[in-house]
N, C-alpha and C. Protein backbone atom coordinates (compact mmCIF):
# COMPACT_ATOMS: atom_id res chain seq x y z
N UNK A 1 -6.13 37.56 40.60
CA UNK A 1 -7.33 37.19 41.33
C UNK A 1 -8.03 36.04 40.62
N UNK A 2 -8.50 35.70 41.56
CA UNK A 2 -9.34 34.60 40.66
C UNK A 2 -10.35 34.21 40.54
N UNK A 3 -11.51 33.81 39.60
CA UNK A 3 -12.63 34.11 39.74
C UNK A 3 -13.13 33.07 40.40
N UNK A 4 -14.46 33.41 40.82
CA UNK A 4 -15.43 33.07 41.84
C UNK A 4 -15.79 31.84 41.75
N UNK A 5 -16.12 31.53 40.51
CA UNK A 5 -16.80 30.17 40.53
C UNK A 5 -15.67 29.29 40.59
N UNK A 6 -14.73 29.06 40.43
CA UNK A 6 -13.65 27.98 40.12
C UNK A 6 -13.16 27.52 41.46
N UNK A 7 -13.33 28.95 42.15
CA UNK A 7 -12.58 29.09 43.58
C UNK A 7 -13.32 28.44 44.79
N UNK A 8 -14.54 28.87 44.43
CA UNK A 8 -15.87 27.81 45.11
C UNK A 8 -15.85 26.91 45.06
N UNK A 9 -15.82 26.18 43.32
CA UNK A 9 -16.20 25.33 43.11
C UNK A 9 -14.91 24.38 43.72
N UNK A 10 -14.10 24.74 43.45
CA UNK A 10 -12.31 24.18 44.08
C UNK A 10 -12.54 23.97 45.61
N UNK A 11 -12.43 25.01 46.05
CA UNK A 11 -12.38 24.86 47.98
C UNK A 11 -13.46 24.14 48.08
N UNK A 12 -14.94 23.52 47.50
CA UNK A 12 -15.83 22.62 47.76
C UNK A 12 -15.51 21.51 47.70
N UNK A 13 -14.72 21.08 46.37
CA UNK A 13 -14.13 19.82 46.19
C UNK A 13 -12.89 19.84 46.87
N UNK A 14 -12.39 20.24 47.84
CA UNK A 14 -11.80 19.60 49.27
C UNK A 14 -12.21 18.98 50.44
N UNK A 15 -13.90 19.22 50.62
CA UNK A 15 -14.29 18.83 51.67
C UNK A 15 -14.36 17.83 51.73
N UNK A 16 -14.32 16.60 50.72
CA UNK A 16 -14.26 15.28 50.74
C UNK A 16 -13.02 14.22 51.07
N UNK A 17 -12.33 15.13 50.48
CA UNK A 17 -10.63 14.79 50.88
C UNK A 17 -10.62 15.23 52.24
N UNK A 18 -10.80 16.49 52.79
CA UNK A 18 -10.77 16.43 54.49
C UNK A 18 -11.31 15.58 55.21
N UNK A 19 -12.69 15.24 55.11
CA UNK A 19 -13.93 14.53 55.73
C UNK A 19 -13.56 13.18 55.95
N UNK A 20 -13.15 12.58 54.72
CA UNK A 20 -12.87 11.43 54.31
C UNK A 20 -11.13 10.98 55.06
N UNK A 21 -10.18 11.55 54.87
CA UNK A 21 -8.91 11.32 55.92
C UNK A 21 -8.85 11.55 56.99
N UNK A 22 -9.76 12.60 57.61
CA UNK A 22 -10.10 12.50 58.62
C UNK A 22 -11.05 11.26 59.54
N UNK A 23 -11.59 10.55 58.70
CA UNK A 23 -12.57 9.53 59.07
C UNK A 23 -11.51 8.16 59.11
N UNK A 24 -10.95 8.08 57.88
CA UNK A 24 -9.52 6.85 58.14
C UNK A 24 -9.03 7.43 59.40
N UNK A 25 -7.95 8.46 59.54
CA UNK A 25 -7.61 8.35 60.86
C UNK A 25 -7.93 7.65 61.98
N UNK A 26 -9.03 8.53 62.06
CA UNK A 26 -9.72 8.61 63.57
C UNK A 26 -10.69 7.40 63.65
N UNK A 27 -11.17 6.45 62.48
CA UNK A 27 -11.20 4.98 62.13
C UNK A 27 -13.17 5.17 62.95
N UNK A 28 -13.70 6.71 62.22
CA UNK A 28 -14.78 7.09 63.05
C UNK A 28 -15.68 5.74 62.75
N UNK A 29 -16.35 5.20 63.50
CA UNK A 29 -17.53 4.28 63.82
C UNK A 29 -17.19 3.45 62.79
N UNK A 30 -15.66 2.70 63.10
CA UNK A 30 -14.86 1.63 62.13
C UNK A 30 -15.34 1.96 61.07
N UNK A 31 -15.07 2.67 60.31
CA UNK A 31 -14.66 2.82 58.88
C UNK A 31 -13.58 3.38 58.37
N UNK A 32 -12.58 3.17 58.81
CA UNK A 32 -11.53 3.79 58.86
C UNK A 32 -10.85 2.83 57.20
N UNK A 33 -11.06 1.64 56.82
CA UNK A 33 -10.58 0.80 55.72
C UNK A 33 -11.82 1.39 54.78
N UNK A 34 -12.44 1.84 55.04
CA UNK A 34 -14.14 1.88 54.24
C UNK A 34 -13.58 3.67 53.17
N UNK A 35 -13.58 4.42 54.46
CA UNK A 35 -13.27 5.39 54.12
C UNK A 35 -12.12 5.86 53.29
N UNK A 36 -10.98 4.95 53.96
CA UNK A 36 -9.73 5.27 52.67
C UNK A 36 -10.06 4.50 51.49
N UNK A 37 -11.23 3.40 51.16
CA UNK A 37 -11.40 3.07 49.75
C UNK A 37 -11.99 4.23 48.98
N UNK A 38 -13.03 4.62 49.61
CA UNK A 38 -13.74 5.69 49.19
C UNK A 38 -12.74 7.50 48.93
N UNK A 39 -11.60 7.61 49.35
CA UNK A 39 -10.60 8.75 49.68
C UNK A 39 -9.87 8.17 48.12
N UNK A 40 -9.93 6.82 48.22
CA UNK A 40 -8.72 6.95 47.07
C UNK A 40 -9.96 6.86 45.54
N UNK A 41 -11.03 6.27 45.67
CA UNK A 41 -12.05 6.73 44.50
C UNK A 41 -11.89 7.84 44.29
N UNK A 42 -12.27 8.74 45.26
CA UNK A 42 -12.48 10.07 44.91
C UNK A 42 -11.29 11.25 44.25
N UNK A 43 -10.40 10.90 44.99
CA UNK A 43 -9.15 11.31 44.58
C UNK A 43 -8.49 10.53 43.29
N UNK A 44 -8.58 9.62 42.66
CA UNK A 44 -8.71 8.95 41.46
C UNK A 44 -9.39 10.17 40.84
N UNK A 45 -10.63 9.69 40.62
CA UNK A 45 -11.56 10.78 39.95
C UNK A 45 -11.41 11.98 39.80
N UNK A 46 -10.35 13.01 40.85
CA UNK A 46 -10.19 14.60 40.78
C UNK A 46 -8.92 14.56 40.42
N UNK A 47 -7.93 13.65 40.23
CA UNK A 47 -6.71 13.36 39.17
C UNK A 47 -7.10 12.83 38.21
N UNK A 48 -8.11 12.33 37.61
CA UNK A 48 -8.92 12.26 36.51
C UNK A 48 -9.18 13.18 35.53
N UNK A 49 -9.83 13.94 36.42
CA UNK A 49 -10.72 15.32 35.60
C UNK A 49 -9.43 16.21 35.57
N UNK A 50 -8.00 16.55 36.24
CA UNK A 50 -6.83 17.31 35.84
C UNK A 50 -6.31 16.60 34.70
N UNK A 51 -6.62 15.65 34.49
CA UNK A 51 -6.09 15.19 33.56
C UNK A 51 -6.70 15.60 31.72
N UNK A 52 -8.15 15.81 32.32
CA UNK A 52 -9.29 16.30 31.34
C UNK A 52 -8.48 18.19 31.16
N UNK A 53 -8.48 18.48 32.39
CA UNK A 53 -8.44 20.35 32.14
C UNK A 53 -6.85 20.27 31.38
N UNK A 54 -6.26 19.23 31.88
CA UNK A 54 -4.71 19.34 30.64
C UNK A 54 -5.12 19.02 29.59
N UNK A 55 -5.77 17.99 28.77
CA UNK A 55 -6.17 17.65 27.55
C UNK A 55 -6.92 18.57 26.89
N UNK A 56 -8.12 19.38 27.58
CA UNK A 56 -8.42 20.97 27.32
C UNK A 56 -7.63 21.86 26.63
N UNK A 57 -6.53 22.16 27.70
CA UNK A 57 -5.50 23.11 27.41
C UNK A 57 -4.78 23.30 26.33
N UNK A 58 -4.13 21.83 25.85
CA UNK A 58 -3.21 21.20 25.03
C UNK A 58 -4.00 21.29 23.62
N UNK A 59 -5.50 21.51 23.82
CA UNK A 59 -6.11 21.40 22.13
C UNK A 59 -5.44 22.99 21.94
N UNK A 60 -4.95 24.22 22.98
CA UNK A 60 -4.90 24.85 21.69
C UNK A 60 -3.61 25.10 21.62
N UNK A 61 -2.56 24.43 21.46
CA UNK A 61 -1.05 23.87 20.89
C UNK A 61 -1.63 22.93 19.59
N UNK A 62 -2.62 22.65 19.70
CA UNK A 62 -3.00 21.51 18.57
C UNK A 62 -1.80 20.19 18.42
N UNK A 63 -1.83 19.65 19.54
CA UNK A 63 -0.45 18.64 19.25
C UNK A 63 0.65 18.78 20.41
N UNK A 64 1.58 18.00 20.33
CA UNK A 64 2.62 17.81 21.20
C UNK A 64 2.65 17.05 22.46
N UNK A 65 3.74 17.20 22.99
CA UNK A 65 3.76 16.80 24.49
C UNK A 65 2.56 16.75 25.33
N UNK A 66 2.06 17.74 25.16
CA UNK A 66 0.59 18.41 26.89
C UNK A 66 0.21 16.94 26.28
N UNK A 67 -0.42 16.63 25.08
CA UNK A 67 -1.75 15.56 24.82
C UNK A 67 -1.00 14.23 25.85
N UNK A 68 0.31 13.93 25.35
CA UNK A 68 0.79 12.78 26.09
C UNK A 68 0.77 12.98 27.83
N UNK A 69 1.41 13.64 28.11
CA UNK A 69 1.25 14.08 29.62
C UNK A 69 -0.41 14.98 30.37
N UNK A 70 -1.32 14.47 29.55
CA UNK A 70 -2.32 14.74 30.13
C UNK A 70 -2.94 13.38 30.12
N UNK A 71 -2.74 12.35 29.85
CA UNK A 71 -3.35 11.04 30.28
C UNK A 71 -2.41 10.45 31.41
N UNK A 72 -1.39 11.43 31.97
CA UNK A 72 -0.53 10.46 32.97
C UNK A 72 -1.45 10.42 33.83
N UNK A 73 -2.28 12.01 34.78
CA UNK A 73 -2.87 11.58 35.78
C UNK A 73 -4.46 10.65 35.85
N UNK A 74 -4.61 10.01 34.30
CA UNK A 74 -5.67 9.21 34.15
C UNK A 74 -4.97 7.96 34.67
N UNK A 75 -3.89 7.58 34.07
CA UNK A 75 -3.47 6.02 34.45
C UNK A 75 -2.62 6.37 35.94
N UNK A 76 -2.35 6.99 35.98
CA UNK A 76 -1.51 6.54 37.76
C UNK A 76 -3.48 6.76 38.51
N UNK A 77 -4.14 7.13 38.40
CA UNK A 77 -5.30 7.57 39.00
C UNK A 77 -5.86 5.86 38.89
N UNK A 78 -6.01 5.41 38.02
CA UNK A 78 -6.68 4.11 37.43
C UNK A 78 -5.52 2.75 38.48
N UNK A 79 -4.69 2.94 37.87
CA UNK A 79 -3.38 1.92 38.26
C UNK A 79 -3.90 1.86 39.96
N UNK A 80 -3.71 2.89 40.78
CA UNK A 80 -3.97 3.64 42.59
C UNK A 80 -5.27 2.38 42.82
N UNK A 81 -5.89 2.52 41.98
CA UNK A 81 -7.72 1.87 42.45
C UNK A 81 -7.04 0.09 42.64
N UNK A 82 -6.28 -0.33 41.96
CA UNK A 82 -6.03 -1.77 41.83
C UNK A 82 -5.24 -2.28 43.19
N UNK A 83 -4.38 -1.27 43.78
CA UNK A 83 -3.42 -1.51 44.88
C UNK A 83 -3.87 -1.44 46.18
N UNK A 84 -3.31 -1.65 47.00
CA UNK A 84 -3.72 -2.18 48.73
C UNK A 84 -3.70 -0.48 49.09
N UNK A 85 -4.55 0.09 49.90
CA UNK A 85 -4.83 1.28 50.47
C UNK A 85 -3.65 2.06 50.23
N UNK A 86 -2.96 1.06 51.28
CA UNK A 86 -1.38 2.28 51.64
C UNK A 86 -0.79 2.78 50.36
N UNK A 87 -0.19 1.48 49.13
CA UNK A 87 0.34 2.21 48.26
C UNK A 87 -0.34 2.81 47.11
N UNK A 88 -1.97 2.56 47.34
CA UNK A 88 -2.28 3.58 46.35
C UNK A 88 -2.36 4.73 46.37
N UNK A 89 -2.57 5.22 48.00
CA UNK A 89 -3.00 6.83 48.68
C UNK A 89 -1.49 7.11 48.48
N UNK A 90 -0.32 6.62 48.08
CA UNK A 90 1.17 6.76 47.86
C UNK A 90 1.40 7.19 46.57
N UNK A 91 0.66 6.62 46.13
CA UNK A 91 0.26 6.61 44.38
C UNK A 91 -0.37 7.95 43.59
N UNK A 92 -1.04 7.78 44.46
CA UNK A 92 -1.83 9.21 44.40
C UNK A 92 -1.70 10.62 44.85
N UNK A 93 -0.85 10.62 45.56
CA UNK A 93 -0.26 11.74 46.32
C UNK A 93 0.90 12.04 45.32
N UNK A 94 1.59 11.24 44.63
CA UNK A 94 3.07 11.46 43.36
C UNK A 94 1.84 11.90 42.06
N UNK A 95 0.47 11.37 41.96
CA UNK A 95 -0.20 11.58 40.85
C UNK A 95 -0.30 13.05 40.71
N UNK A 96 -0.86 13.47 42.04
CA UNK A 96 -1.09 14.73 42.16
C UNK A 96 0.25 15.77 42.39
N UNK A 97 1.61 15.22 42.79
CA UNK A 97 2.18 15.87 42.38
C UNK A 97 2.75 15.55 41.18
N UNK A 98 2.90 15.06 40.25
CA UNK A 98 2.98 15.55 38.69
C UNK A 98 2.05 16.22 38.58
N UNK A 99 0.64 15.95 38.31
CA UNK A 99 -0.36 17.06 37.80
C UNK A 99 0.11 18.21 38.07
N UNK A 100 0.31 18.64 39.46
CA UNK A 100 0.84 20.14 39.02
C UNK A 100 2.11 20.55 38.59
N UNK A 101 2.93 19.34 38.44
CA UNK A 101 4.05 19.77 37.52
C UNK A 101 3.53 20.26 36.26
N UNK A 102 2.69 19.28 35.37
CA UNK A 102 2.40 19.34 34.17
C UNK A 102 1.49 21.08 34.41
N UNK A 103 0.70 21.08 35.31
CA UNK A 103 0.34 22.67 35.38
C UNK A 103 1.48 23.75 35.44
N UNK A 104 2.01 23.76 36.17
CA UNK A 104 3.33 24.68 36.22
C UNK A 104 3.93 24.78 34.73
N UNK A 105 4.07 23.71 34.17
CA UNK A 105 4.49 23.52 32.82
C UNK A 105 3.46 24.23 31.71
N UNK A 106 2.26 23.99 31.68
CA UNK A 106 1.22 24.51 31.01
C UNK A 106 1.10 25.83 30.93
N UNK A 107 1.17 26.29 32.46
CA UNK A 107 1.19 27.90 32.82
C UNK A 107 2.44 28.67 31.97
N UNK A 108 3.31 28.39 32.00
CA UNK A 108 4.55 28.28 31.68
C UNK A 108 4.70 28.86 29.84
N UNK A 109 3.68 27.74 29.59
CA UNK A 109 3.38 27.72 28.29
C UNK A 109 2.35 28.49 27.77
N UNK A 110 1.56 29.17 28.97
CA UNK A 110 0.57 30.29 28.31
C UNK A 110 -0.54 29.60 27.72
N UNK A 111 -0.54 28.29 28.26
CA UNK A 111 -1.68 27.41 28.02
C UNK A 111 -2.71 27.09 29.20
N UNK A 112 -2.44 27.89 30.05
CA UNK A 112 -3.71 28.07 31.60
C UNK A 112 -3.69 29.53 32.01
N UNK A 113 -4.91 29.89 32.49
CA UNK A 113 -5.09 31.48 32.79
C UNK A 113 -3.88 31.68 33.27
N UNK A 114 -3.54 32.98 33.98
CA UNK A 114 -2.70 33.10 35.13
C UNK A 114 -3.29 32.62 36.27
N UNK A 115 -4.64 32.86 36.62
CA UNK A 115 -4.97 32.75 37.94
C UNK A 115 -5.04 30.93 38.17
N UNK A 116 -5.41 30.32 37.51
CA UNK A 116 -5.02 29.27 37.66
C UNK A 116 -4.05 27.98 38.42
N UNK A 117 -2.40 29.09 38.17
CA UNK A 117 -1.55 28.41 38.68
C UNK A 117 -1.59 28.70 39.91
N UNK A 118 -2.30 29.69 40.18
CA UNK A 118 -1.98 29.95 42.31
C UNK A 118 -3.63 29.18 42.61
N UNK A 119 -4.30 29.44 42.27
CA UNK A 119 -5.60 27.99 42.31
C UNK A 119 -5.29 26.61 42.73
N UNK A 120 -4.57 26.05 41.89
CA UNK A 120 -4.15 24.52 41.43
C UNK A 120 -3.17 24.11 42.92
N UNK A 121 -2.09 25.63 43.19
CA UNK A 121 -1.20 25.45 44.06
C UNK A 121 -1.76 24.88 45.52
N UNK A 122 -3.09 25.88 46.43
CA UNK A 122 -3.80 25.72 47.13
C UNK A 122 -4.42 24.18 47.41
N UNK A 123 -5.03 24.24 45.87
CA UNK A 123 -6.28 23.06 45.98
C UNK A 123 -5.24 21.56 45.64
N UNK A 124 -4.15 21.66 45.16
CA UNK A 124 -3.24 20.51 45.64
C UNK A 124 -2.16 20.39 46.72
N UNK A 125 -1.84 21.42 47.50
CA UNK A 125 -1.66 21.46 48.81
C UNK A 125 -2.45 20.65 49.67
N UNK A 126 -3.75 20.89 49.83
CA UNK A 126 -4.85 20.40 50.52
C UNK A 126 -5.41 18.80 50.34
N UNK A 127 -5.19 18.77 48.84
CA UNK A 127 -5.67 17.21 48.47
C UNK A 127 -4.71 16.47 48.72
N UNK A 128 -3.19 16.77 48.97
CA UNK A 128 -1.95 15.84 49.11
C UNK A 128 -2.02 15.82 50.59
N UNK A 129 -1.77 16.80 51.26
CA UNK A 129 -1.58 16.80 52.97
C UNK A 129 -3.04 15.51 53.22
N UNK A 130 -4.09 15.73 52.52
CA UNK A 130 -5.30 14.89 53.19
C UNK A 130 -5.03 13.59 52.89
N UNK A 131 -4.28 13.29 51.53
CA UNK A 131 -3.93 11.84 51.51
C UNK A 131 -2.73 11.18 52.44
N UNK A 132 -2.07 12.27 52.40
CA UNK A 132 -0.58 11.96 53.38
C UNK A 132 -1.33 11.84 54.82
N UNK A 133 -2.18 12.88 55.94
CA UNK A 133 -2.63 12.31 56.69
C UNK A 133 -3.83 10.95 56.84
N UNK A 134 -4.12 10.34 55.55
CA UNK A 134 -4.84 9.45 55.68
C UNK A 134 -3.77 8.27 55.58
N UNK A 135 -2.55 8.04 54.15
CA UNK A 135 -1.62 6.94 54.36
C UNK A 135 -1.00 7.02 55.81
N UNK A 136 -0.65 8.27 56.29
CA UNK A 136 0.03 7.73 57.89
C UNK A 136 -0.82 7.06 59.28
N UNK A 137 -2.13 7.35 58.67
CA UNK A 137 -3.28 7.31 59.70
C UNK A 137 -3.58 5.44 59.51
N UNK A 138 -2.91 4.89 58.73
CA UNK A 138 -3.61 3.32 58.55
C UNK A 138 -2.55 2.84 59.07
């Protein structure tokens, strides 16, 4: 099970990724280029901060691998912001799936709760499908 606040706080930070690919699509009251700049900020930023909860994790291995593979989803997140819509929301959708490789891996390692890995599974389901319907939507 998993606790309350994470789970909140998680399914909240989807509504922006929905709101926001949904608005590219449907190109609501032309912002459809506006909105996927703003989809791929944001999504930058929440492959950002996975990148923070791996660097977390990895202090208590004190060392190794996690430290290196917890700055990947900082630079593919960073790299995404420089590129033309399409291939960064492309960019970002592979960002987020490594991140939860490197989670699966972490879990793995007894370096993330349990509840965690079925968390992460959900809340990057949701953030990838919203970028995938926003790159097909341009």
């Amino acid at each position: 099970m998993h606790p309350i606040v994470p789970r909140v706080l998680g399914l909240g930070g989807l509504i922006p990724f929905i709101i926001l690919s949904l608005i590219t699509v449907l190109n609501f009251m032309d912002w459809g280029q506006r909105s996927a700049g703003a989809l791929m900020v944001y999504a930058a930023l929440i492959l950002s901060f996975l990148g923070g909860v791996h660097w977390g994790a990895a202090l208590k291995q004190e060392g190794g691998a996690f430290f290196l593979l917890s700055m990947l989803p900082f630079f593919v997140a960073w790299i995404a912001l420089f590129l033309a819509p399409v291939v960064g929301l492309w960019l970002l959708i592979t960002g987020f799936a490594a991140a939860f490789a490197i989670d699966r891996s972490m879990a793995a390692s007894s370096l993330l709760p349990g509840w965690f890995l079925s968390l992460r599974t959900r809340l990057t389901g949701v953030a990838m499908a919203s970028l995938l319907v926003a790159v097909l939507g341009l």
